[in-house]
C-alpha atoms as a PDB file:
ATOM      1  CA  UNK A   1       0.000   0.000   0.000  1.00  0.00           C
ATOM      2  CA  UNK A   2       1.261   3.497  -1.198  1.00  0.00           C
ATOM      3  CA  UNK A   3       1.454   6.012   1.798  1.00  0.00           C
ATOM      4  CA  UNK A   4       1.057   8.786  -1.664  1.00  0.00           C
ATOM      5  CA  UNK A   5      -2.416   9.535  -3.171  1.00  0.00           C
ATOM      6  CA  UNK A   6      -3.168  11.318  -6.077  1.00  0.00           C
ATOM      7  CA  UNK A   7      -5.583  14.109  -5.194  1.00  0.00           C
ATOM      8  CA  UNK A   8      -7.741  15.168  -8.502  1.00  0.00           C
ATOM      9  CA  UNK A   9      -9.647  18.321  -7.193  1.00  0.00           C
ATOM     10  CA  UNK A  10     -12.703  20.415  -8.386  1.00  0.00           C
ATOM     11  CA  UNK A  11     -12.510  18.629 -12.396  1.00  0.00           C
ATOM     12  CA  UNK A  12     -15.831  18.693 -12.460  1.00  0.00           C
ATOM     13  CA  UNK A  13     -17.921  19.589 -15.762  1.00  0.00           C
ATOM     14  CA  UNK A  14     -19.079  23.067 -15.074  1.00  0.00           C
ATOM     15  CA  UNK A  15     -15.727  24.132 -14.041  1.00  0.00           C
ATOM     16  CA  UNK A  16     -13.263  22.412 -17.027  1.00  0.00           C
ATOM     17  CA  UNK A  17     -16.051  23.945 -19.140  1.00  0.00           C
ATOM     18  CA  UNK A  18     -14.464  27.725 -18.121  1.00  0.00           C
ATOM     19  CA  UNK A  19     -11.252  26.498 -18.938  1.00  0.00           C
ATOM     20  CA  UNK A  20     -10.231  25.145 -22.680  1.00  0.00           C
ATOM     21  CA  UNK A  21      -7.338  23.901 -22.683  1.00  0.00           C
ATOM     22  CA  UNK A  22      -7.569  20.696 -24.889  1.00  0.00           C
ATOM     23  CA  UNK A  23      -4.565  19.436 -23.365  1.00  0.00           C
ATOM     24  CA  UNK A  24      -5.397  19.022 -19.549  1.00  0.00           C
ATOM     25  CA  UNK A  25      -8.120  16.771 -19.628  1.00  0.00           C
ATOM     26  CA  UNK A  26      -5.568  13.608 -21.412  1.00  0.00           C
ATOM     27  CA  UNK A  27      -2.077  14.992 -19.593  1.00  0.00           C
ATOM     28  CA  UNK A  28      -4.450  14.686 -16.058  1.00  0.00           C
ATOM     29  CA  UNK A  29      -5.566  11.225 -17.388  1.00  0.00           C
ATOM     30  CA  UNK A  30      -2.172  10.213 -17.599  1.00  0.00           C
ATOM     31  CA  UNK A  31      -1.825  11.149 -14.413  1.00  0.00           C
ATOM     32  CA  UNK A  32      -4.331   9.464 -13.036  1.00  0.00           C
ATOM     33  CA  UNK A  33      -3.674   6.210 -15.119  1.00  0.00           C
ATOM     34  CA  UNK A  34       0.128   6.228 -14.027  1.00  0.00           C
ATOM     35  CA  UNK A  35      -0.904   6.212 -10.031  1.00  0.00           C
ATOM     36  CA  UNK A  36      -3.550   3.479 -10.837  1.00  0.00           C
ATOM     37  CA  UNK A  37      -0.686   1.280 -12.254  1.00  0.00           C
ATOM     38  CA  UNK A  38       1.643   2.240  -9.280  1.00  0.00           C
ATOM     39  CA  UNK A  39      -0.764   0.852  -7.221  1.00  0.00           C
ATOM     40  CA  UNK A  40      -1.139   5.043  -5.728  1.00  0.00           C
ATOM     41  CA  UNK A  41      -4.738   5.782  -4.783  1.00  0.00           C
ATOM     42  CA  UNK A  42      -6.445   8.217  -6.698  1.00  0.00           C
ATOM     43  CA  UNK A  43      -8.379  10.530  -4.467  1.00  0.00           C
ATOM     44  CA  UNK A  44     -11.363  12.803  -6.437  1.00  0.00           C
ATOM     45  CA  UNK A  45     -12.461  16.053  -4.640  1.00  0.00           C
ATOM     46  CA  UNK A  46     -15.073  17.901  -5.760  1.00  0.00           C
ATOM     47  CA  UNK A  47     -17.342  20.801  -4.320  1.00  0.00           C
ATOM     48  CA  UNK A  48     -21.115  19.947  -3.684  1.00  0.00           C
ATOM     49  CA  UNK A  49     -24.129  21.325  -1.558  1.00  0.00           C
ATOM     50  CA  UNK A  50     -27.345  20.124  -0.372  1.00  0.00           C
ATOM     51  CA  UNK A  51     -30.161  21.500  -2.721  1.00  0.00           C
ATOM     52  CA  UNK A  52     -30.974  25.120  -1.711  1.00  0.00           C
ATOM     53  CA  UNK A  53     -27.215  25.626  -0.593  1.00  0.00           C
ATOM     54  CA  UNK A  54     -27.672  25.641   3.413  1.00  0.00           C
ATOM     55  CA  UNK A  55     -24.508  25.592   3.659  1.00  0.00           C
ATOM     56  CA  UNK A  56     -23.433  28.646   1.990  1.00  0.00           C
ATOM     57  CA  UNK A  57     -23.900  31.687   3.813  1.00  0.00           C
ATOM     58  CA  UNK A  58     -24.535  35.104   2.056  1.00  0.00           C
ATOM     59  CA  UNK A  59     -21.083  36.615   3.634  1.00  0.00           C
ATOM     60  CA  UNK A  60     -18.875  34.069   1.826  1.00  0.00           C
ATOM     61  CA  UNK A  61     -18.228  36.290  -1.651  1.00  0.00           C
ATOM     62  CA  UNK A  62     -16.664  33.052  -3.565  1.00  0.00           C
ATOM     63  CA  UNK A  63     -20.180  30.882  -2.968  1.00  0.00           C
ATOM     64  CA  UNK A  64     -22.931  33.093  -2.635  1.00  0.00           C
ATOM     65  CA  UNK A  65     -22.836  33.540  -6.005  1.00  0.00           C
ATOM     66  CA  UNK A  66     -23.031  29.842  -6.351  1.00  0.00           C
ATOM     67  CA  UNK A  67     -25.831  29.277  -4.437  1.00  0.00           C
ATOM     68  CA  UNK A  68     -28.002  32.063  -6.256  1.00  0.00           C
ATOM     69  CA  UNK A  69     -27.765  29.501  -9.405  1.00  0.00           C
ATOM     70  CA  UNK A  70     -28.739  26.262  -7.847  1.00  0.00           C
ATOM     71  CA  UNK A  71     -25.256  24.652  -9.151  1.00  0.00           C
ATOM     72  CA  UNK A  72     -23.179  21.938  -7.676  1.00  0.00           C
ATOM     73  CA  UNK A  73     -25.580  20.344  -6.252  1.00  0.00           C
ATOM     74  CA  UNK A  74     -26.449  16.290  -6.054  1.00  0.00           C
ATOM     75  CA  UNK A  75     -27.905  15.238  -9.289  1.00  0.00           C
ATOM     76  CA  UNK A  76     -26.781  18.615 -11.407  1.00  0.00           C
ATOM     77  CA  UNK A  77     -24.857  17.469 -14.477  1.00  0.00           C
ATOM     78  CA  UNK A  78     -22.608  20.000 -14.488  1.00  0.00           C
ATOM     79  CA  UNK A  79     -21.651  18.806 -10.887  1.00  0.00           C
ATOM     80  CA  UNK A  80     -20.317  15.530 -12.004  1.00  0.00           C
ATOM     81  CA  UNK A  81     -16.746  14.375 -12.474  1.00  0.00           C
ATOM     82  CA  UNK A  82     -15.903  14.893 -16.153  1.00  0.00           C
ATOM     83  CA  UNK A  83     -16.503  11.898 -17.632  1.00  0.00           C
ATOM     84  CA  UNK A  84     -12.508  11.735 -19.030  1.00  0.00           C
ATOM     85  CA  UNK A  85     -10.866  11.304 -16.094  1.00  0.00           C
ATOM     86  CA  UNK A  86     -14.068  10.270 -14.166  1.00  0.00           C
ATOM     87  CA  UNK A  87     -13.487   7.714 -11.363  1.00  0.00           C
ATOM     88  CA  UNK A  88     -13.589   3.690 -11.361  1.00  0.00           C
ATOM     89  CA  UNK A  89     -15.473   1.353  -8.755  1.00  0.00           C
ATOM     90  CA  UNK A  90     -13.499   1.777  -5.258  1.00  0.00           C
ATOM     91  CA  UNK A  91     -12.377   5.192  -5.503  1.00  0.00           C
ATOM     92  CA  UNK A  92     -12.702   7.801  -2.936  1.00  0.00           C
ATOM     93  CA  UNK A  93     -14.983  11.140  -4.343  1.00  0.00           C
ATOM     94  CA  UNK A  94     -14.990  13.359  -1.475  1.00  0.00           C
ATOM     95  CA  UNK A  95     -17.380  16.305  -1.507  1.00  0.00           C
ATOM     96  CA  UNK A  96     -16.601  19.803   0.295  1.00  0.00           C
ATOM     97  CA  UNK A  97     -18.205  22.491   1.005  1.00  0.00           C
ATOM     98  CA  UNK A  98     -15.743  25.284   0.350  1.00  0.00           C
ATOM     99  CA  UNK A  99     -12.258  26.237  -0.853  1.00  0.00           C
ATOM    100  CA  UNK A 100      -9.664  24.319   0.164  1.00  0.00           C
ATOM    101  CA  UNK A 101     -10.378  19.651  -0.394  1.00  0.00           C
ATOM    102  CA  UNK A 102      -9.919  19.884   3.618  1.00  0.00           C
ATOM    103  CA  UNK A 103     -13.230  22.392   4.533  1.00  0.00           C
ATOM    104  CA  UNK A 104     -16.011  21.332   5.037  1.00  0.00           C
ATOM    105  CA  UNK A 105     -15.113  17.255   3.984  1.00  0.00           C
ATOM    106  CA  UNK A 106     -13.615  14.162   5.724  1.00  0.00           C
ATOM    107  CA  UNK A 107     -10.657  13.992   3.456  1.00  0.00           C
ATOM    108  CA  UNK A 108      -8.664  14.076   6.658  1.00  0.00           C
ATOM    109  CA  UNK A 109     -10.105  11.644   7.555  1.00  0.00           C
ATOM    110  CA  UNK A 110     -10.056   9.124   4.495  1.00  0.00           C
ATOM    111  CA  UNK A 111      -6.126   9.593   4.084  1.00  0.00           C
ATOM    112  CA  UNK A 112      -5.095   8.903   7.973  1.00  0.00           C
ATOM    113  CA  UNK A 113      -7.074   6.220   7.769  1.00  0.00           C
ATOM    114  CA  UNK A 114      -5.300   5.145   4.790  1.00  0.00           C
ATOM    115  CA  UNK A 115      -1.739   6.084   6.066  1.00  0.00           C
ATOM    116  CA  UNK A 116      -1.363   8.579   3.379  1.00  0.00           C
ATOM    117  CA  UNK A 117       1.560  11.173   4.354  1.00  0.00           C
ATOM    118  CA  UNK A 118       2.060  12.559   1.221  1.00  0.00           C
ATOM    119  CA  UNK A 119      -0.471  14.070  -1.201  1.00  0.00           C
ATOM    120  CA  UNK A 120       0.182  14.774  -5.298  1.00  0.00           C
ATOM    121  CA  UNK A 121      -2.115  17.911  -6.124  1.00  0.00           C
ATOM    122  CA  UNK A 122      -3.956  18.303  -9.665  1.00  0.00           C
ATOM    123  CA  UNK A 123      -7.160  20.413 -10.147  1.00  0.00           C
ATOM    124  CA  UNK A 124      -8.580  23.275 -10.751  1.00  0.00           C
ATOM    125  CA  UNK A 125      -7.869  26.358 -10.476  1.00  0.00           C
ATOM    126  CA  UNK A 126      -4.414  26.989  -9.717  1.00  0.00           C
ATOM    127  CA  UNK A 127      -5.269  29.841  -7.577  1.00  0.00           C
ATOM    128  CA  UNK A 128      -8.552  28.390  -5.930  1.00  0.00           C
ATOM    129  CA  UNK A 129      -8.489  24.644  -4.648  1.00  0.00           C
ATOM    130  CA  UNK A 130      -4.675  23.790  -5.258  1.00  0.00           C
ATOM    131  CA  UNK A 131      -3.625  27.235  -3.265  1.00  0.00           C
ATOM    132  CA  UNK A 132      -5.780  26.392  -0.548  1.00  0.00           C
ATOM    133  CA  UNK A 133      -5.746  22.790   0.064  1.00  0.00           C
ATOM    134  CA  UNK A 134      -1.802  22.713  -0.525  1.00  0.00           C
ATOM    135  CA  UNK A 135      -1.518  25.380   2.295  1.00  0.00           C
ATOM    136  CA  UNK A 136      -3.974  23.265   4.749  1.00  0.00           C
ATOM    137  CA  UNK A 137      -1.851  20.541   4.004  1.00  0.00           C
ATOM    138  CA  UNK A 138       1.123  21.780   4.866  1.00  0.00           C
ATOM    139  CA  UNK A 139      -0.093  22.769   8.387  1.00  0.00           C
ATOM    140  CA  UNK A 140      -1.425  19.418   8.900  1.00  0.00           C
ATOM    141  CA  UNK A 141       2.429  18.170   8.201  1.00  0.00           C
ATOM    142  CA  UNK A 142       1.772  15.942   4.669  1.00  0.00           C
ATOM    143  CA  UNK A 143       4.686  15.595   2.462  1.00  0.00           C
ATOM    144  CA  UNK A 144       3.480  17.313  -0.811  1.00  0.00           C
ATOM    145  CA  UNK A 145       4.000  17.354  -4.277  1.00  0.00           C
ATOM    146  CA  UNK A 146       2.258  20.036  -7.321  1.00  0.00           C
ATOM    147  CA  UNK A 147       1.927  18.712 -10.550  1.00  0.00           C
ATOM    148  CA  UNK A 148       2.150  22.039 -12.183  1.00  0.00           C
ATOM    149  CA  UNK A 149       0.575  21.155 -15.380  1.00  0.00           C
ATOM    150  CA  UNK A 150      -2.366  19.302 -13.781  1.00  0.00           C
ATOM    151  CA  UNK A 151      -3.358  22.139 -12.781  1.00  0.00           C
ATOM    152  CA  UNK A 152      -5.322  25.659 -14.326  1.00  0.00           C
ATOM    153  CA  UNK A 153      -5.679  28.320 -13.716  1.00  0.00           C
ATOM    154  CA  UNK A 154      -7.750  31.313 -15.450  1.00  0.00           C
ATOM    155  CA  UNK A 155      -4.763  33.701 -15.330  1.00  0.00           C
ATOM    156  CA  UNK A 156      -1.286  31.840 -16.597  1.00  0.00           C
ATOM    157  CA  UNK A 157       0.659  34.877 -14.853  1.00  0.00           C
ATOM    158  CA  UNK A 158      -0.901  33.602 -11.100  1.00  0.00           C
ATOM    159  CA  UNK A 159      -0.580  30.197 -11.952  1.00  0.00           C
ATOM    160  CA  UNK A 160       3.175  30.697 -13.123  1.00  0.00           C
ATOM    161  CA  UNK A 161       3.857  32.676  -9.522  1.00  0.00           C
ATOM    162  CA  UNK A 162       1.997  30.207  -7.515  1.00  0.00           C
ATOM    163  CA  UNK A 163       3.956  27.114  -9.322  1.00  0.00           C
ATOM    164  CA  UNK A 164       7.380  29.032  -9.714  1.00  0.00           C
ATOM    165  CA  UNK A 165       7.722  31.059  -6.406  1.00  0.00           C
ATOM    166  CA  UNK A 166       4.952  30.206  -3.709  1.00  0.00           C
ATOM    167  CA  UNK A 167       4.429  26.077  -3.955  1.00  0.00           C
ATOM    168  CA  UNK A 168       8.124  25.391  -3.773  1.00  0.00           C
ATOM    169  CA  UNK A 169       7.931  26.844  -0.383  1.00  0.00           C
ATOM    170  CA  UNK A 170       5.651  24.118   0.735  1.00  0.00           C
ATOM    171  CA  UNK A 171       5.877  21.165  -1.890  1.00  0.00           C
ATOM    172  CA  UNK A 172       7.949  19.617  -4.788  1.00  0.00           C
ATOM    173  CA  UNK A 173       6.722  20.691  -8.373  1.00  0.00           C
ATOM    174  CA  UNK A 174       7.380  18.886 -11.026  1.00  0.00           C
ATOM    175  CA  UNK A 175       5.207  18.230 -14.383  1.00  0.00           C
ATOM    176  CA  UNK A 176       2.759  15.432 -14.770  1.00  0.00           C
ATOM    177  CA  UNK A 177       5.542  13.572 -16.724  1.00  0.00           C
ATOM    178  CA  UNK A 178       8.136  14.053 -14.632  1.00  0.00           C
ATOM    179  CA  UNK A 179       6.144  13.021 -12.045  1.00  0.00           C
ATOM    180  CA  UNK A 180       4.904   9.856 -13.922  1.00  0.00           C
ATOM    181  CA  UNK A 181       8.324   8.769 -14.083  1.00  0.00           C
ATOM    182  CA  UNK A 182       8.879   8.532 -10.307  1.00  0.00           C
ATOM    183  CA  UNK A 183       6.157   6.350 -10.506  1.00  0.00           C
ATOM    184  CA  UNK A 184       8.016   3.507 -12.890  1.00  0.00           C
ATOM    185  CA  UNK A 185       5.079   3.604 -14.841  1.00  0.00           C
END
């Protein structure tokens, strides 16, 4: 057993749909294929309320928004995985309610209980659910690595500081590829 997971974070249809970039979506599933044959857990995270958003409150600027369109709920298509990298039989999809894979979810939880000590982050955006969760999981002492093109980001100039100055401060990052052959695979 692997003490690494792969997390895959927020790659759900509604959100790759505000970011073309035909080339994420097959470099991610190589990702995720590589860890599979590695025998490293692939762990999905994804953002998801109850209907009618209870969870969001009005102050939070990021999800009020969110919960004014009845998205990401259970059921809502555009809430799903995207179907090319979506998950197999036995995988993990943990749901949170906010920002960072940690906030509102047991994903604590799920990788103590699998002895996981050190996390690979993909996902999107860049600035959004990679920033956050690879911060939280720094404080909570995992061993991290960035895959810096399995992430996006809206703005290339943020993603490029947050990759090339502010993640090395906290984790290794490295492309999928490079990454992939760590792995063997």
């Amino acid at each position: 057993m692997s003490d690494t997971a792969l997390l895959v974070m927020d790659v759900q249809r509604d959100i790759v749909d505000r970011f073309p970039d035909a080339d994420y979506l097959p470099r991610l599933r190589g990702a995720i294929d590589a860890a599979r044959t590695a025998g490293v857990p692939v762990v999905y995270v994804v953002v998801g309320f109850r209907p009618g958003h209870p969870e969001v409150s009005l102050r939070n600027k990021t999800f009020a928004a969110v919960s004014q369109t009845g998205r990401f709920v259970e059921g809502d298509a555009g809430a799903e995985i995207h179907p090319d990298v979506a998950p197999l039989p036995g995988d993990v999809v943990v749901t949170k309610k906010r920002v960072s894979a940690f906030a509102g979810s047991d994903l604590d939880v799920v990788l103590r209980s699998g002895d996981i000590r050190h996390l690979v982050l993909s996902g999107i955006a860049t600035s959004g659910v990679v920033l956050s969760t690879c911060t939280q999981a720094a404080d909570l002492d995992y061993q991290l690595t960035v895959l810096a093109d399995g992430c996006l980001d809206g703005n290339p100039e943020v993603h490029r500081v947050l990759t090339e100055k502010l993640f090395p401060r906290q984790a290794d990052v490295v492309t999928v590829e490079e990454w992939v052959k760590t792995l063997g695979a």
